[in-house]
PDB file of N, CA and C in Angstrom:
ATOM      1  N   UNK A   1     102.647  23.205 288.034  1.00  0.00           N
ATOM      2  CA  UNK A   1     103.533  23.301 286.887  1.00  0.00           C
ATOM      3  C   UNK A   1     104.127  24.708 286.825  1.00  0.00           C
ATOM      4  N   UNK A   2     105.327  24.825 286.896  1.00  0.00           N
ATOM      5  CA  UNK A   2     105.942  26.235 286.319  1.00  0.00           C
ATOM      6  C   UNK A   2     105.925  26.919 284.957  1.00  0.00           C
ATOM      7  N   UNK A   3     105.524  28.122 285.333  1.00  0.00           N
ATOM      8  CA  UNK A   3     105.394  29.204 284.237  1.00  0.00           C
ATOM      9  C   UNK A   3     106.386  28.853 283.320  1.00  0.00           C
ATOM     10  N   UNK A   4     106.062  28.584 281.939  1.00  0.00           N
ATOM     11  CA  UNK A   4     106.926  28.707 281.011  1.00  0.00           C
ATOM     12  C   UNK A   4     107.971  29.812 280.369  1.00  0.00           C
ATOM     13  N   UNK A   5     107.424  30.901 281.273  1.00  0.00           N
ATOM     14  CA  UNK A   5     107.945  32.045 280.919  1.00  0.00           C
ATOM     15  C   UNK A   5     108.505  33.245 281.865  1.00  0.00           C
ATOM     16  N   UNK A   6     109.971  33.523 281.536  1.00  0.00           N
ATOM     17  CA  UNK A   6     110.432  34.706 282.590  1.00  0.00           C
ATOM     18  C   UNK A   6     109.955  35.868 282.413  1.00  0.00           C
ATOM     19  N   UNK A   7     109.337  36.703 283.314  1.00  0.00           N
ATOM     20  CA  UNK A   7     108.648  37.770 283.050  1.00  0.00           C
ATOM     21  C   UNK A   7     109.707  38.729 283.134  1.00  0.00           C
ATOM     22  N   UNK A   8     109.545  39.871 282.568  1.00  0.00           N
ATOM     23  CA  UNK A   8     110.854  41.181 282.204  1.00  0.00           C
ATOM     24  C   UNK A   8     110.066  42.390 282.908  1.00  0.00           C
ATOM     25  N   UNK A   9     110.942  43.080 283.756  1.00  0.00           N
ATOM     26  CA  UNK A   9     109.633  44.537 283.730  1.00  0.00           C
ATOM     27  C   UNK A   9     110.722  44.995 282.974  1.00  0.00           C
ATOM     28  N   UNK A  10     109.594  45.676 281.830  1.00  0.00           N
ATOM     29  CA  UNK A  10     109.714  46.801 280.537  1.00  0.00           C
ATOM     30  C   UNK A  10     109.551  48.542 281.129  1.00  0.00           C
ATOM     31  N   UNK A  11     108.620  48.356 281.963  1.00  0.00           N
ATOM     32  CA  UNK A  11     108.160  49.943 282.559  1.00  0.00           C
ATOM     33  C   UNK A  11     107.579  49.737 283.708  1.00  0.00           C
ATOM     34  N   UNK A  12     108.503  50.807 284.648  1.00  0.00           N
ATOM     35  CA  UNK A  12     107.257  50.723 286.138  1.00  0.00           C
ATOM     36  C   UNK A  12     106.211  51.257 285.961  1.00  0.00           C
ATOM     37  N   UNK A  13     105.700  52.222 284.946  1.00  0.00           N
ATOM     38  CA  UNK A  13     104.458  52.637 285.097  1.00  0.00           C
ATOM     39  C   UNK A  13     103.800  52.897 283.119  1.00  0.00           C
ATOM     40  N   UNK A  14     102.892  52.322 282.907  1.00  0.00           N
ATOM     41  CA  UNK A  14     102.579  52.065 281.577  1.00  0.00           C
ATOM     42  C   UNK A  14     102.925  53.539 280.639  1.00  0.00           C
ATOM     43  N   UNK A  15     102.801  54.556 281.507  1.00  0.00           N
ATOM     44  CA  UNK A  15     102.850  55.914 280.680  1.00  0.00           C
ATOM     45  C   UNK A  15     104.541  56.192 280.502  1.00  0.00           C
ATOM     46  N   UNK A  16     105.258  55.595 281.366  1.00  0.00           N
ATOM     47  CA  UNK A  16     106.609  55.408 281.230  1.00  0.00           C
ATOM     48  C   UNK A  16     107.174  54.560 279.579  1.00  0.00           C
ATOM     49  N   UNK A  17     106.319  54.010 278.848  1.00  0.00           N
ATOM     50  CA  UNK A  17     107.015  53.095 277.609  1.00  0.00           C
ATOM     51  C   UNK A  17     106.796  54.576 276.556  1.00  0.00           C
ATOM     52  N   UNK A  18     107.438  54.357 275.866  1.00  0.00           N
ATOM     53  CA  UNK A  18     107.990  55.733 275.040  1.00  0.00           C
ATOM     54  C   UNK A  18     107.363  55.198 273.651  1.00  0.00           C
ATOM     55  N   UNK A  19     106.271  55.272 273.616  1.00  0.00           N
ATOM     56  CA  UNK A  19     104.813  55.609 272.391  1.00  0.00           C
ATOM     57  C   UNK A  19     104.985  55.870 271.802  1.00  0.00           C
ATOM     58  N   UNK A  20     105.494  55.651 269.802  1.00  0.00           N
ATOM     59  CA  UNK A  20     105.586  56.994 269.361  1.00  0.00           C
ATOM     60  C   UNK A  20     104.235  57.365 268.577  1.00  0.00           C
ATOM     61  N   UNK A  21     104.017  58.056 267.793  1.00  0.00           N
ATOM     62  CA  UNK A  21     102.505  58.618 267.444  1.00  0.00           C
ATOM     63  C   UNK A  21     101.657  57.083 266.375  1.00  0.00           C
ATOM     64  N   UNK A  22     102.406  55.888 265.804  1.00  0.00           N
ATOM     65  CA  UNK A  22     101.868  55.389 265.455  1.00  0.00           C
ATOM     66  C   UNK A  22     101.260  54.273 266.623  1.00  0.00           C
ATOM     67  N   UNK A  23     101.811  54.265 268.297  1.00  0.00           N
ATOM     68  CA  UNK A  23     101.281  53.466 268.734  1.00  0.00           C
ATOM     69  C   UNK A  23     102.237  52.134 269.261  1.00  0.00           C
ATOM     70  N   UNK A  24     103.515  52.791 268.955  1.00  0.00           N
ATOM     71  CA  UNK A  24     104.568  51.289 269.075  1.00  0.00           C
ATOM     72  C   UNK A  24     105.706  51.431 269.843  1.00  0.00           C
ATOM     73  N   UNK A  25     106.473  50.971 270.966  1.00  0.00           N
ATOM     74  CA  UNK A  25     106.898  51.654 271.580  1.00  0.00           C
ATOM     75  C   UNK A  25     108.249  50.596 271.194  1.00  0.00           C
ATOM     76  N   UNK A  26     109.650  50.921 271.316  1.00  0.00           N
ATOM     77  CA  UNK A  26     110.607  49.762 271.656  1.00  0.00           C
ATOM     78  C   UNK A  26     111.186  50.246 272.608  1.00  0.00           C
ATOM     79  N   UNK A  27     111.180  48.860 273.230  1.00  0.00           N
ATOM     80  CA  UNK A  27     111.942  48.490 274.814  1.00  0.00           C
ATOM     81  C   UNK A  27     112.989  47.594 274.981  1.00  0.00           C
ATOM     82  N   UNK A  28     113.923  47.440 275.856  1.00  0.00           N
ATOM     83  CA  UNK A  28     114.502  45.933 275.895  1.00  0.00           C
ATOM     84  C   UNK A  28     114.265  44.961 277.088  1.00  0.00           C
ATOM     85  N   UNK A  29     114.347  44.094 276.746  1.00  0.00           N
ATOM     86  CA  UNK A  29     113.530  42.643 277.793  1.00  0.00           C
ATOM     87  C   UNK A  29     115.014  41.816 277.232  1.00  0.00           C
ATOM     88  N   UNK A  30     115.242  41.038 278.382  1.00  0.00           N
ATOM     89  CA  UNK A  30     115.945  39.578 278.432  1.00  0.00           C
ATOM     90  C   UNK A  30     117.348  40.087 277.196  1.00  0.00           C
ATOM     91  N   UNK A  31     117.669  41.723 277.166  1.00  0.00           N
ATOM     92  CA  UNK A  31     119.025  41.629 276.361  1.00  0.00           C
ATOM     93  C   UNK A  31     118.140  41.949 274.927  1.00  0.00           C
ATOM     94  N   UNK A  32     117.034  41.890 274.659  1.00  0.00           N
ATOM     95  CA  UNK A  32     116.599  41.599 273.130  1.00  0.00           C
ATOM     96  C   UNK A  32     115.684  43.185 273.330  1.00  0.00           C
ATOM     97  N   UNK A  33     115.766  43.573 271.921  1.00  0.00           N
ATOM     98  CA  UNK A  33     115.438  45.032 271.389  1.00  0.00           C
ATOM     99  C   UNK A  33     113.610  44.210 270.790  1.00  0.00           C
ATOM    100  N   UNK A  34     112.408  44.813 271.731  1.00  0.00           N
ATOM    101  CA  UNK A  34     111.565  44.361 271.260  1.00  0.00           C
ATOM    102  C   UNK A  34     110.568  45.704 270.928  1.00  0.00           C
ATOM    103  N   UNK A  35     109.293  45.613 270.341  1.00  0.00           N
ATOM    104  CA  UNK A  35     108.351  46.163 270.463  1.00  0.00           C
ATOM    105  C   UNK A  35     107.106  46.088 271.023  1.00  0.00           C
ATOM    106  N   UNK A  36     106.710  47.180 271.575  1.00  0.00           N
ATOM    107  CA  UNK A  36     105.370  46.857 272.093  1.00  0.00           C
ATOM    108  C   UNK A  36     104.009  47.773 271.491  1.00  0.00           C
ATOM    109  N   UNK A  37     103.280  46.827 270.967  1.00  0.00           N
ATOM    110  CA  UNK A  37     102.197  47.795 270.205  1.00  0.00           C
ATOM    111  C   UNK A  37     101.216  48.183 271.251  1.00  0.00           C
ATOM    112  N   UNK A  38     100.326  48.904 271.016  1.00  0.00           N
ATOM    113  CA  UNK A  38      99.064  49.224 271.673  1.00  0.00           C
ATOM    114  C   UNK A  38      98.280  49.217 270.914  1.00  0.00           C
ATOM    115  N   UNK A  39      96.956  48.945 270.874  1.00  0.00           N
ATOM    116  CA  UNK A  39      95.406  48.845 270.285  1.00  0.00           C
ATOM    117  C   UNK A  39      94.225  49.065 271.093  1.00  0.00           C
ATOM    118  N   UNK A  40      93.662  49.856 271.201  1.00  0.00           N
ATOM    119  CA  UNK A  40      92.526  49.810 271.749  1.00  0.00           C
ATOM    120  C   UNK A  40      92.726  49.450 273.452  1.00  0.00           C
ATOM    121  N   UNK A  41      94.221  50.250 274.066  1.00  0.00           N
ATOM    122  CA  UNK A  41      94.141  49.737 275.515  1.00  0.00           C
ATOM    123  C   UNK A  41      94.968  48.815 275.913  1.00  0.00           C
ATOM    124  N   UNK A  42      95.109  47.832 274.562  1.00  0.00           N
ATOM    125  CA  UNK A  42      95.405  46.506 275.102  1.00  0.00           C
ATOM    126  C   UNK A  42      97.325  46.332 274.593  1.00  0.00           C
ATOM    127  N   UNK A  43      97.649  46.141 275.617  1.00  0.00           N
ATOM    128  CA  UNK A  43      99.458  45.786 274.864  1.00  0.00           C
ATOM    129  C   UNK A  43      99.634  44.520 274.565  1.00  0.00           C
ATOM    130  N   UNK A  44     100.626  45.010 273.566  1.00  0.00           N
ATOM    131  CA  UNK A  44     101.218  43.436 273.107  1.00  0.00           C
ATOM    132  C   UNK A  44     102.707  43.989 272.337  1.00  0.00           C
ATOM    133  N   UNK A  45     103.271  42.050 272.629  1.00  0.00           N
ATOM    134  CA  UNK A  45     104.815  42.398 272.442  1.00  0.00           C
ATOM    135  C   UNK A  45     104.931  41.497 270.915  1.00  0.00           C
ATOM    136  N   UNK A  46     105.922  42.224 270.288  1.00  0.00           N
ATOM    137  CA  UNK A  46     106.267  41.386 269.186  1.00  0.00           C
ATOM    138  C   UNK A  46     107.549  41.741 268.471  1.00  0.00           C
ATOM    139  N   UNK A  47     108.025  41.074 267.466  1.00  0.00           N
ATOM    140  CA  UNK A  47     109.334  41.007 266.997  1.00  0.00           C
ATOM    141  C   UNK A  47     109.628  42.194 266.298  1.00  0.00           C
ATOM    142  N   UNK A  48     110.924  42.852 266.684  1.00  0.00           N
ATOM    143  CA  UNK A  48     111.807  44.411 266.735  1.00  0.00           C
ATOM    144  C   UNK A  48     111.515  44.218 264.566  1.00  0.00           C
ATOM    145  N   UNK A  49     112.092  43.319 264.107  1.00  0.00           N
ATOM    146  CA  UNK A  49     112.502  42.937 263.138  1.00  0.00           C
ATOM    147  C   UNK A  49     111.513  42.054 262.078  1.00  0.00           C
ATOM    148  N   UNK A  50     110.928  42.495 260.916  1.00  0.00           N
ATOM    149  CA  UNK A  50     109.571  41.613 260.226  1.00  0.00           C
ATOM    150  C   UNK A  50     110.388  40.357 259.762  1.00  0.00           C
ATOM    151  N   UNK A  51     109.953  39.751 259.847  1.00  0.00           N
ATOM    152  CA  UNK A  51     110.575  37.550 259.537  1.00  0.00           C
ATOM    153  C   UNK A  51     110.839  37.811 257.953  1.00  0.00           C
ATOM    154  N   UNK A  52     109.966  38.426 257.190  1.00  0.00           N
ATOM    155  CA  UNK A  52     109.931  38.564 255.724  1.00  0.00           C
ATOM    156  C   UNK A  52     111.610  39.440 255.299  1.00  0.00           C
ATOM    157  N   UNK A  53     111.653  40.658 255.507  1.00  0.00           N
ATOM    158  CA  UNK A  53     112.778  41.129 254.905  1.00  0.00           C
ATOM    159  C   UNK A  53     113.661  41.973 255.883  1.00  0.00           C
ATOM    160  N   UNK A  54     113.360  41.851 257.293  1.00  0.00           N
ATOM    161  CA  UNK A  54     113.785  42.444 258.339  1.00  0.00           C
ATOM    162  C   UNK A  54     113.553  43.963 258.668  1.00  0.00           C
ATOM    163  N   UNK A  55     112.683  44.145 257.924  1.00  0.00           N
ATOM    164  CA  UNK A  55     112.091  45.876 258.393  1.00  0.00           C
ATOM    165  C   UNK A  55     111.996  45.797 259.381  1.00  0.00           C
ATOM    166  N   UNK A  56     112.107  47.195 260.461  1.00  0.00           N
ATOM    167  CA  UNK A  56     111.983  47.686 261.100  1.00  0.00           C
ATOM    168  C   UNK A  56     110.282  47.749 261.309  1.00  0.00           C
ATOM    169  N   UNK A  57     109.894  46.934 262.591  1.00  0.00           N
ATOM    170  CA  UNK A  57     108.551  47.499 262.745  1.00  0.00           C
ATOM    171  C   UNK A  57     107.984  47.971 263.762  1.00  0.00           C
ATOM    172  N   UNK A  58     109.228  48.771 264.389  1.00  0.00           N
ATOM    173  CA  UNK A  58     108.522  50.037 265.347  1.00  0.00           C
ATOM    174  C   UNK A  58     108.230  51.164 264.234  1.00  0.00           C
ATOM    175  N   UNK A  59     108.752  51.192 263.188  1.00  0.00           N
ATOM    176  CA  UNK A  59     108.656  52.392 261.842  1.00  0.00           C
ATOM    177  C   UNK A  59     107.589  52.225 260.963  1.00  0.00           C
ATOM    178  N   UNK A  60     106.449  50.928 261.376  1.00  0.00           N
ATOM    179  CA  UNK A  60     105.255  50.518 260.485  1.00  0.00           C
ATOM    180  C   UNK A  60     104.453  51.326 261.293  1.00  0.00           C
ATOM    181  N   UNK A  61     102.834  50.872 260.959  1.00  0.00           N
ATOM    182  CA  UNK A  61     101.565  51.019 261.810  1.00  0.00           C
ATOM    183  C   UNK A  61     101.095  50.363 262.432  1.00  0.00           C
ATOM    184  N   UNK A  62      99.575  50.544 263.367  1.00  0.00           N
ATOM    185  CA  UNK A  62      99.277  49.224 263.277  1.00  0.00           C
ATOM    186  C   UNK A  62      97.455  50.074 262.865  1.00  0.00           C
ATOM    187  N   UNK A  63      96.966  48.744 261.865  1.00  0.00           N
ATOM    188  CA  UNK A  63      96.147  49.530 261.355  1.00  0.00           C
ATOM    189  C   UNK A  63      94.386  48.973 262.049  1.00  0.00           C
ATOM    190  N   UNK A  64      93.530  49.632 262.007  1.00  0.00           N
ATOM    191  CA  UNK A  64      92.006  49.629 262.010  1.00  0.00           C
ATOM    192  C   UNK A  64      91.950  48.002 263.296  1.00  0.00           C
ATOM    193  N   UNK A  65      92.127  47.058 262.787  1.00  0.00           N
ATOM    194  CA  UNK A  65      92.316  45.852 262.972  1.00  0.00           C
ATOM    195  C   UNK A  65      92.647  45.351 264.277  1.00  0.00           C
ATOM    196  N   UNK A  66      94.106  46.113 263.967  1.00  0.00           N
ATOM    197  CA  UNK A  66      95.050  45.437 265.410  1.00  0.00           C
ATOM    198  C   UNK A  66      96.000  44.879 264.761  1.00  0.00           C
ATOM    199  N   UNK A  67      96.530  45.019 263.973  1.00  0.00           N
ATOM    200  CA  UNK A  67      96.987  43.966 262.839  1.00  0.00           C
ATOM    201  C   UNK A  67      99.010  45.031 263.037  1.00  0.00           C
ATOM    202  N   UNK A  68      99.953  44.837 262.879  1.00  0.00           N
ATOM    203  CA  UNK A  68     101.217  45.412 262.520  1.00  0.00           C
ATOM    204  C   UNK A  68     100.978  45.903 261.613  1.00  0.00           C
ATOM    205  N   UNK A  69     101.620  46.691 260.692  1.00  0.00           N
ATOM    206  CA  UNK A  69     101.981  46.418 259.587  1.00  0.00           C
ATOM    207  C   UNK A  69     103.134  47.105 259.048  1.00  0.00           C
ATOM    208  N   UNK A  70     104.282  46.291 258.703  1.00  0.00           N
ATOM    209  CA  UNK A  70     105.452  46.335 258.238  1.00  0.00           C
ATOM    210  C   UNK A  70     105.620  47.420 257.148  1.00  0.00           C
ATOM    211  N   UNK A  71     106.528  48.458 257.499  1.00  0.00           N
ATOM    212  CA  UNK A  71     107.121  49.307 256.909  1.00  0.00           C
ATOM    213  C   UNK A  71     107.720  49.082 255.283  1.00  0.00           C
ATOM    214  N   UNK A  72     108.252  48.117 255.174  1.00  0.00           N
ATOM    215  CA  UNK A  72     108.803  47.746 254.207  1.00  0.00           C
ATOM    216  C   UNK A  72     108.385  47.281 252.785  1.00  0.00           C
ATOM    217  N   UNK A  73     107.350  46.141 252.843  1.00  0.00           N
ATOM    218  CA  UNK A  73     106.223  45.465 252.263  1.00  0.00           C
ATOM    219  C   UNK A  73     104.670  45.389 252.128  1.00  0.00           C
ATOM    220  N   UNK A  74     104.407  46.252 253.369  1.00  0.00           N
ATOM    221  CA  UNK A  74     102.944  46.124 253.929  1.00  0.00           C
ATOM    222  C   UNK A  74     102.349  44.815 254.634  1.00  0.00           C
ATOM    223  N   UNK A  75     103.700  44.038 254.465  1.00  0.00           N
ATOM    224  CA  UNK A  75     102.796  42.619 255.367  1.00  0.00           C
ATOM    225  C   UNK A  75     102.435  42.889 256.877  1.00  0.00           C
ATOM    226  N   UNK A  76     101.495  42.057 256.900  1.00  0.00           N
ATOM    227  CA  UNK A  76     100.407  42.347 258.108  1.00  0.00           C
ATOM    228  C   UNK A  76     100.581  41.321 259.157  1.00  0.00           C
ATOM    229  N   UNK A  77     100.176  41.079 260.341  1.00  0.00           N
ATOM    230  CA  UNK A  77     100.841  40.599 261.118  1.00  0.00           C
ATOM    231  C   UNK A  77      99.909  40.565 262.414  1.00  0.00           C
ATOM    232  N   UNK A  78      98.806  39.868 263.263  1.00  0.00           N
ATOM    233  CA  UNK A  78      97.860  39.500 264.075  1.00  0.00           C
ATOM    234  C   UNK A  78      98.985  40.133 265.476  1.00  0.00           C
ATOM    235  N   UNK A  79      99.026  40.852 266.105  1.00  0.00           N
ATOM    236  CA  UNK A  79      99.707  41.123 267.616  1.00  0.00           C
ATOM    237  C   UNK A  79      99.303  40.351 268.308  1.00  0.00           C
ATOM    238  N   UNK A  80      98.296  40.051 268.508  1.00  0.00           N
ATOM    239  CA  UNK A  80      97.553  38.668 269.657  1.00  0.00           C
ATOM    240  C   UNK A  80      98.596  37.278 269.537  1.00  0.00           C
ATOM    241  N   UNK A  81      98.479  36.879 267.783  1.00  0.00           N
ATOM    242  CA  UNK A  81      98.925  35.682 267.922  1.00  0.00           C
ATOM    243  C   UNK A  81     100.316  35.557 266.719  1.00  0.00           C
ATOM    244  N   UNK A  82     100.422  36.688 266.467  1.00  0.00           N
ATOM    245  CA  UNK A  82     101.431  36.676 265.353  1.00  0.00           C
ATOM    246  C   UNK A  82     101.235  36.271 263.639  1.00  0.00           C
ATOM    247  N   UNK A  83     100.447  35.889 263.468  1.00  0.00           N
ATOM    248  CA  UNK A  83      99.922  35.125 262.428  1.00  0.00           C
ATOM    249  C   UNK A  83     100.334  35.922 261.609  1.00  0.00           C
ATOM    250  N   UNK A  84     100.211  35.864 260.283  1.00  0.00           N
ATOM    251  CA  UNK A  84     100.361  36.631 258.618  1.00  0.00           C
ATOM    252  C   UNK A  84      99.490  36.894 258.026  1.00  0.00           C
ATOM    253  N   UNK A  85      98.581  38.403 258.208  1.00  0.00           N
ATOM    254  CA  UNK A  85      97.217  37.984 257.797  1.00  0.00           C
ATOM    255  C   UNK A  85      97.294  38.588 256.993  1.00  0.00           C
ATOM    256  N   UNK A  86      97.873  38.858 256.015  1.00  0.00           N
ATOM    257  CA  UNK A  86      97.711  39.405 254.676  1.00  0.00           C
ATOM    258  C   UNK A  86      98.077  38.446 253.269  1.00  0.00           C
ATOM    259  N   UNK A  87      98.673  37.313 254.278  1.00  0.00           N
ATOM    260  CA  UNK A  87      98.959  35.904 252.879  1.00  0.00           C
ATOM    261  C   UNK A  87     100.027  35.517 252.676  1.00  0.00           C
ATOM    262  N   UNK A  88     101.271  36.402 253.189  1.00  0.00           N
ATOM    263  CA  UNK A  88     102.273  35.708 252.776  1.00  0.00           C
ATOM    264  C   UNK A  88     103.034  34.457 253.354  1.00  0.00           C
ATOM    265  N   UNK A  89     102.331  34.232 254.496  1.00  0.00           N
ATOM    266  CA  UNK A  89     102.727  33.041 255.187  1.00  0.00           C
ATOM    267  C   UNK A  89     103.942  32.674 256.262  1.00  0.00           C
ATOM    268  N   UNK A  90     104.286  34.309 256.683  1.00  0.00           N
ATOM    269  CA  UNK A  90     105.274  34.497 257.749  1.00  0.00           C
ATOM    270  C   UNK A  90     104.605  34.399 258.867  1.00  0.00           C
ATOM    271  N   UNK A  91     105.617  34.211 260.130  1.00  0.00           N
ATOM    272  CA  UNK A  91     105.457  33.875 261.320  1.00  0.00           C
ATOM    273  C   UNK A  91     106.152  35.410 262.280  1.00  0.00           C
ATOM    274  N   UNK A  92     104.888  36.067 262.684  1.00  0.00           N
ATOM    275  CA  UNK A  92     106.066  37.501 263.657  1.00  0.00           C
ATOM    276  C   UNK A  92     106.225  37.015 265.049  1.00  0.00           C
ATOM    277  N   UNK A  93     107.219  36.702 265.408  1.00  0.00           N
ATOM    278  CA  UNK A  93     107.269  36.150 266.993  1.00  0.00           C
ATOM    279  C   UNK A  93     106.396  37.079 268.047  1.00  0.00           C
ATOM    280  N   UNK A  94     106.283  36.559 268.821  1.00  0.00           N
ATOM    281  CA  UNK A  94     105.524  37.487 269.664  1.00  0.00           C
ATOM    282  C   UNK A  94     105.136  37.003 271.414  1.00  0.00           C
ATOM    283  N   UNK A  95     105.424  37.763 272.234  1.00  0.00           N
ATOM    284  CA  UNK A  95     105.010  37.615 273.279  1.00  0.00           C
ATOM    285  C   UNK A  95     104.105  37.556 274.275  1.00  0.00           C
ATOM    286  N   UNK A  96     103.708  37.182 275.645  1.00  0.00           N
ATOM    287  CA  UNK A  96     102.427  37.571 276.587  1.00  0.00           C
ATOM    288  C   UNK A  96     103.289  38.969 277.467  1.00  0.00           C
ATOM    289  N   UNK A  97     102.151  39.964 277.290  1.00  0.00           N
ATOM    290  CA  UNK A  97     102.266  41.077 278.165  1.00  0.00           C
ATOM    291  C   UNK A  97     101.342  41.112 279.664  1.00  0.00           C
ATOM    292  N   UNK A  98     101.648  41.530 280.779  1.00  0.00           N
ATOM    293  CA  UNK A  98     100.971  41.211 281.404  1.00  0.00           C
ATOM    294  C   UNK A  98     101.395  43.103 282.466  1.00  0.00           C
ATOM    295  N   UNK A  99     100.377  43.842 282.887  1.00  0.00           N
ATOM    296  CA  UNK A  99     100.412  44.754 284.203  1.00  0.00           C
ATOM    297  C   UNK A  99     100.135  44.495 285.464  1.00  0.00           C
ATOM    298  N   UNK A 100     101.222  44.341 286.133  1.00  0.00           N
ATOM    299  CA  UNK A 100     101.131  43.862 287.909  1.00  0.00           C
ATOM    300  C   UNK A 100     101.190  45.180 288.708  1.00  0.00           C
ATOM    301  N   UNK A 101     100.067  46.114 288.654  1.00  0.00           N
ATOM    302  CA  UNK A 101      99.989  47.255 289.547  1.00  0.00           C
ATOM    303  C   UNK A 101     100.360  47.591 288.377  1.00  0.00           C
ATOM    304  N   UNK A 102     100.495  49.111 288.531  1.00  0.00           N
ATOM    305  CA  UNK A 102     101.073  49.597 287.014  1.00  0.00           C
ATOM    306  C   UNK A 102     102.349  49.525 286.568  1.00  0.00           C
ATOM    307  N   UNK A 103     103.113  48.269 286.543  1.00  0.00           N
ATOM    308  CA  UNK A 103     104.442  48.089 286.186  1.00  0.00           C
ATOM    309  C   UNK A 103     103.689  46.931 285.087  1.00  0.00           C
ATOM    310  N   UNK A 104     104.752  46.773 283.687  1.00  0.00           N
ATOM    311  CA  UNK A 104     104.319  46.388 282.330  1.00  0.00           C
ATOM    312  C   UNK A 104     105.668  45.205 282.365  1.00  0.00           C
ATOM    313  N   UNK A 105     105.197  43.775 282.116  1.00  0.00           N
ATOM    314  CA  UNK A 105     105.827  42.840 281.907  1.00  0.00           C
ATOM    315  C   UNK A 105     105.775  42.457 281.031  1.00  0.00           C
ATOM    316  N   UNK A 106     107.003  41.758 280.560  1.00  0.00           N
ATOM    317  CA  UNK A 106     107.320  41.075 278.736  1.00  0.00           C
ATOM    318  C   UNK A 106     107.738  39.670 279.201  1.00  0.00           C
ATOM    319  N   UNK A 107     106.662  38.691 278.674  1.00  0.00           N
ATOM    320  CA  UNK A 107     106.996  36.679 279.008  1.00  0.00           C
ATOM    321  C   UNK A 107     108.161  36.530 278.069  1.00  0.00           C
ATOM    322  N   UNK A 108     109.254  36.144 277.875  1.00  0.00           N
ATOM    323  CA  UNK A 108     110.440  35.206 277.689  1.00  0.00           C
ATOM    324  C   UNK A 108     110.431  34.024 278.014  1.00  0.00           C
ATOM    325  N   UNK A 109     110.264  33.250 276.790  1.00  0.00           N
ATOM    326  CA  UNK A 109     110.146  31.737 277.132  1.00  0.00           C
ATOM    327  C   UNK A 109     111.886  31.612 277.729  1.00  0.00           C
ATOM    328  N   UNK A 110     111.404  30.705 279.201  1.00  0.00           N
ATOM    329  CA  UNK A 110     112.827  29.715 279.531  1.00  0.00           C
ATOM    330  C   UNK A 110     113.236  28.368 278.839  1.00  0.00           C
ATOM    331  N   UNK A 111     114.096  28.168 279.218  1.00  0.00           N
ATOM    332  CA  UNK A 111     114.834  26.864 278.513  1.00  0.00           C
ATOM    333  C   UNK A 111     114.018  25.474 279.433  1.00  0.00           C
ATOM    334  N   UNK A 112     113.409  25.534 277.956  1.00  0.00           N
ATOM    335  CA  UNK A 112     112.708  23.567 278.662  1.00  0.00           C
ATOM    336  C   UNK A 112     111.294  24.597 279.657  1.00  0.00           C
ATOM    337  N   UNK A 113     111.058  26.040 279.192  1.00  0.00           N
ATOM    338  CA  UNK A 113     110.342  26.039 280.255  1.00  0.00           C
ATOM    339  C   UNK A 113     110.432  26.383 282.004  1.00  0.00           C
ATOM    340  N   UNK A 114     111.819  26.402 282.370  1.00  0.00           N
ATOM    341  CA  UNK A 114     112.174  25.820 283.575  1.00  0.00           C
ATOM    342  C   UNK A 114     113.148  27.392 284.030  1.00  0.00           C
ATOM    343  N   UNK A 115     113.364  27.917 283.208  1.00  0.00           N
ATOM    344  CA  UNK A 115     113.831  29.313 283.548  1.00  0.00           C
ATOM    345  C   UNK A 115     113.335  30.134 284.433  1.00  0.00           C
ATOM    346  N   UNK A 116     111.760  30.099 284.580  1.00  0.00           N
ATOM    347  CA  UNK A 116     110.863  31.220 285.605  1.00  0.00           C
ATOM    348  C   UNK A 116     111.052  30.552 286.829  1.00  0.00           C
ATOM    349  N   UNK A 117     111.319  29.321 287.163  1.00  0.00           N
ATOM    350  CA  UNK A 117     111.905  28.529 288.425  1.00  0.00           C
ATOM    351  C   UNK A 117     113.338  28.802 288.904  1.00  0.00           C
ATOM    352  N   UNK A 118     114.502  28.717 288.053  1.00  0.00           N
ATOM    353  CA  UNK A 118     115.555  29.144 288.599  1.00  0.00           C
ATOM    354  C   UNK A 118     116.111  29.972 288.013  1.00  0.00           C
ATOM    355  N   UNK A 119     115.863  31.277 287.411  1.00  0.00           N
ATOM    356  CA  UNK A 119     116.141  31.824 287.097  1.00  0.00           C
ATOM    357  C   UNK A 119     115.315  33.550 287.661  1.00  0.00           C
TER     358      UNK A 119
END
């Protein structure tokens, strides 16, 4: 079965993504202005823009947890799976990150799936 997803390189080398002191870096993948958090080592990609009122959340934190958290409102936001963990019941899009040697990839779902095949 084919990968559901086109992989993007974001950075040839992980120290190459531009960090800023809270931990969040923005990059662009597939044309789209995204972010990439860090926690404890581990990257993850998620939406430039909060679903709730469109803050900016390379300009949030991410706190104790692992959790986003939106500049604007304080809503909170799971990086793993996107979830809303503070209650309000938004959805933060979010991606699979993956390091092939030290170059940093961002998954983009294809159309039907079928994009990482011909594309």
């Amino acid at each position: 079965m084919a990968d559901k997803y086109t992989w993007h390189k974001v950075a040839d080398y992980i120290n190459e993504l531009p960090f800023a002191a809270n931990n969040i870096a923005v990059v662009e993948a597939n044309g789209k202005k995204i972010c990439i958090g860090r926690h404890q080592e581990e990257l993850f990609a998620f939406a430039y823009k909060c679903p709730h009122a469109g803050g900016i959340m390379a300009l949030g934190h991410i706190d104790a947890l692992g959790n986003v958290v939106c500049p604007l409102h304080r809503y909170k936001f799971s990086m793993k799976n996107g979830r809303n963990v503070s209650g309000e019941g938004y959805y933060l899009k979010h991606w699979p990150v993956e390091t092939r040697g030290d170059a940093v990839y961002v998954g983009i779902e294809g159309i039907g799936g079928f994009l990482g095949v011909f594309g």
